[in-house]
C-alpha atoms as a PDB file:
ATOM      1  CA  UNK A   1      66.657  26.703 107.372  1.00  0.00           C
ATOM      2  CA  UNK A   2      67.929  30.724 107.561  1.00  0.00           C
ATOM      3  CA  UNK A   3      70.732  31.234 110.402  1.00  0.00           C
ATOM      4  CA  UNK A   4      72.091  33.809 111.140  1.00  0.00           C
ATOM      5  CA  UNK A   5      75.727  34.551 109.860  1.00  0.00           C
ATOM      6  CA  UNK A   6      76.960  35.702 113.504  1.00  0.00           C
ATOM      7  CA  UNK A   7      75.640  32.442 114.567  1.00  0.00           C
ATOM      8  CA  UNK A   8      77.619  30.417 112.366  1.00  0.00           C
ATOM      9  CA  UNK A   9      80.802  32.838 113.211  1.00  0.00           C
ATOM     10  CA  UNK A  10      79.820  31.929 117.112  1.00  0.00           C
ATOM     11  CA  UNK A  11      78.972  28.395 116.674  1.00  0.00           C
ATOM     12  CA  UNK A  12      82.615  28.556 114.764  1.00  0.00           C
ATOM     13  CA  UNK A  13      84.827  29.328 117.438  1.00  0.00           C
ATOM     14  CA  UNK A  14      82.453  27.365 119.761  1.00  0.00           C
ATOM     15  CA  UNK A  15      83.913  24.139 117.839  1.00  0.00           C
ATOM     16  CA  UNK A  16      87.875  25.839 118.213  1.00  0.00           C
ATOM     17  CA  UNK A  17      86.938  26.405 121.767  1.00  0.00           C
ATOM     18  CA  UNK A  18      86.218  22.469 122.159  1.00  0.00           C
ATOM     19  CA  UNK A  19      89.659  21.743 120.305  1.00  0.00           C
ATOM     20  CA  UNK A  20      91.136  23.615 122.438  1.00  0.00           C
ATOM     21  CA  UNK A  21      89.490  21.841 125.596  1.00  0.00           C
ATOM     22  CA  UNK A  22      90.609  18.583 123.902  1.00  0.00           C
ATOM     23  CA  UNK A  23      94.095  19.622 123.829  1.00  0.00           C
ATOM     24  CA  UNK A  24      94.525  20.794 127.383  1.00  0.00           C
ATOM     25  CA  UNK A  25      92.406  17.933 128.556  1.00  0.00           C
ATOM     26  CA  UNK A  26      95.013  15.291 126.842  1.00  0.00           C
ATOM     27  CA  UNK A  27      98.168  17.334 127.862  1.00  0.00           C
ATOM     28  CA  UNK A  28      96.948  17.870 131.705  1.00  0.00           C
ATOM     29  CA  UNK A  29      96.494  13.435 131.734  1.00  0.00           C
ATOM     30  CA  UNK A  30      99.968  12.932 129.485  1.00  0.00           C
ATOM     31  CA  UNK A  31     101.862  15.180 131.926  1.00  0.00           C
ATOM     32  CA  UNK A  32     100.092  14.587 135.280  1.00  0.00           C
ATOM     33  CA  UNK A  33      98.791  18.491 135.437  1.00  0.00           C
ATOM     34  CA  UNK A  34      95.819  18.472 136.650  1.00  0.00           C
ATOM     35  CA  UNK A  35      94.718  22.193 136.605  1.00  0.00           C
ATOM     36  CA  UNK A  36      94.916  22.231 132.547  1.00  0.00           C
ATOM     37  CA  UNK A  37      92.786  18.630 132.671  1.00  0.00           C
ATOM     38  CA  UNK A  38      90.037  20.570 134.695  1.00  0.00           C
ATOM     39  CA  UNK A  39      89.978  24.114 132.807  1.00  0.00           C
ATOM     40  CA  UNK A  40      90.218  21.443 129.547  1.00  0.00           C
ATOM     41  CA  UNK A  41      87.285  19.826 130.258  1.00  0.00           C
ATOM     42  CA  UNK A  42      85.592  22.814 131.520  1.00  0.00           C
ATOM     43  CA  UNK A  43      86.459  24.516 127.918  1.00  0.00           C
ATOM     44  CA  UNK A  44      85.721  20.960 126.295  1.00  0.00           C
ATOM     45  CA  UNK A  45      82.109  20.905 127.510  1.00  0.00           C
ATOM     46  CA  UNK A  46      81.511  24.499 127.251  1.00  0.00           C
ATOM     47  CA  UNK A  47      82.390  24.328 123.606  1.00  0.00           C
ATOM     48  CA  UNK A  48      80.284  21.540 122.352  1.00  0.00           C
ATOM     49  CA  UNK A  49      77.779  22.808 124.356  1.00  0.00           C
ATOM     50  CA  UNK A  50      77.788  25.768 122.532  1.00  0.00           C
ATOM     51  CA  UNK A  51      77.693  24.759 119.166  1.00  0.00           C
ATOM     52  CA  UNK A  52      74.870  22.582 119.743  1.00  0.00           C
ATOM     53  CA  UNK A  53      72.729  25.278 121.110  1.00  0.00           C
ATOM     54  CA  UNK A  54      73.332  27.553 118.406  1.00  0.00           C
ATOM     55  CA  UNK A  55      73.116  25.458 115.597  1.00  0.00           C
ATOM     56  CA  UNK A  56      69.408  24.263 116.821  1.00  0.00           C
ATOM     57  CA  UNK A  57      66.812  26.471 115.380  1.00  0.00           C
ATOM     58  CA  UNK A  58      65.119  28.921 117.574  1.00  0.00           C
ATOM     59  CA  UNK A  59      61.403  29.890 116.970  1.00  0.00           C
ATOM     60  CA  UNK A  60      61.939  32.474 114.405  1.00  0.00           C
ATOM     61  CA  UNK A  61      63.842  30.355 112.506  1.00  0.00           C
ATOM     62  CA  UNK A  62      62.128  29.235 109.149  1.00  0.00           C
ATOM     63  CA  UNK A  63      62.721  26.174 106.830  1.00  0.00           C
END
């Protein structure tokens, strides 16, 4: 399968984005702050989100 290399780059940060996410989500429950839980979870789902949809192949994508 041929992706594209700006793809990869995006679907890169996509994955730091969720790390991120994970972070804030863990340190907004540990420390009772619940504005970094919700912008962490927003940023957690937005993240994995993206890397799955740009990691699937798209119709002009061959094997």
């Amino acid at each position: 399968m041929i992706r594209s290399d700006l793809r990869i780059v995006f679907a890169t940060i996509a994955v730091f984005a969720a790390l991120i996410g994970l972070y804030l989500v863990l340190d907004g429950l540990v420390f009772d702050a619940w504005a970094k839980f919700r912008y962490g979870a927003a940023a957690l789902i937005v993240g994995v989100a993206g890397f799955v949809l740009l990691l699937n192949p798209g119709p002009g994508d061959h094997a």
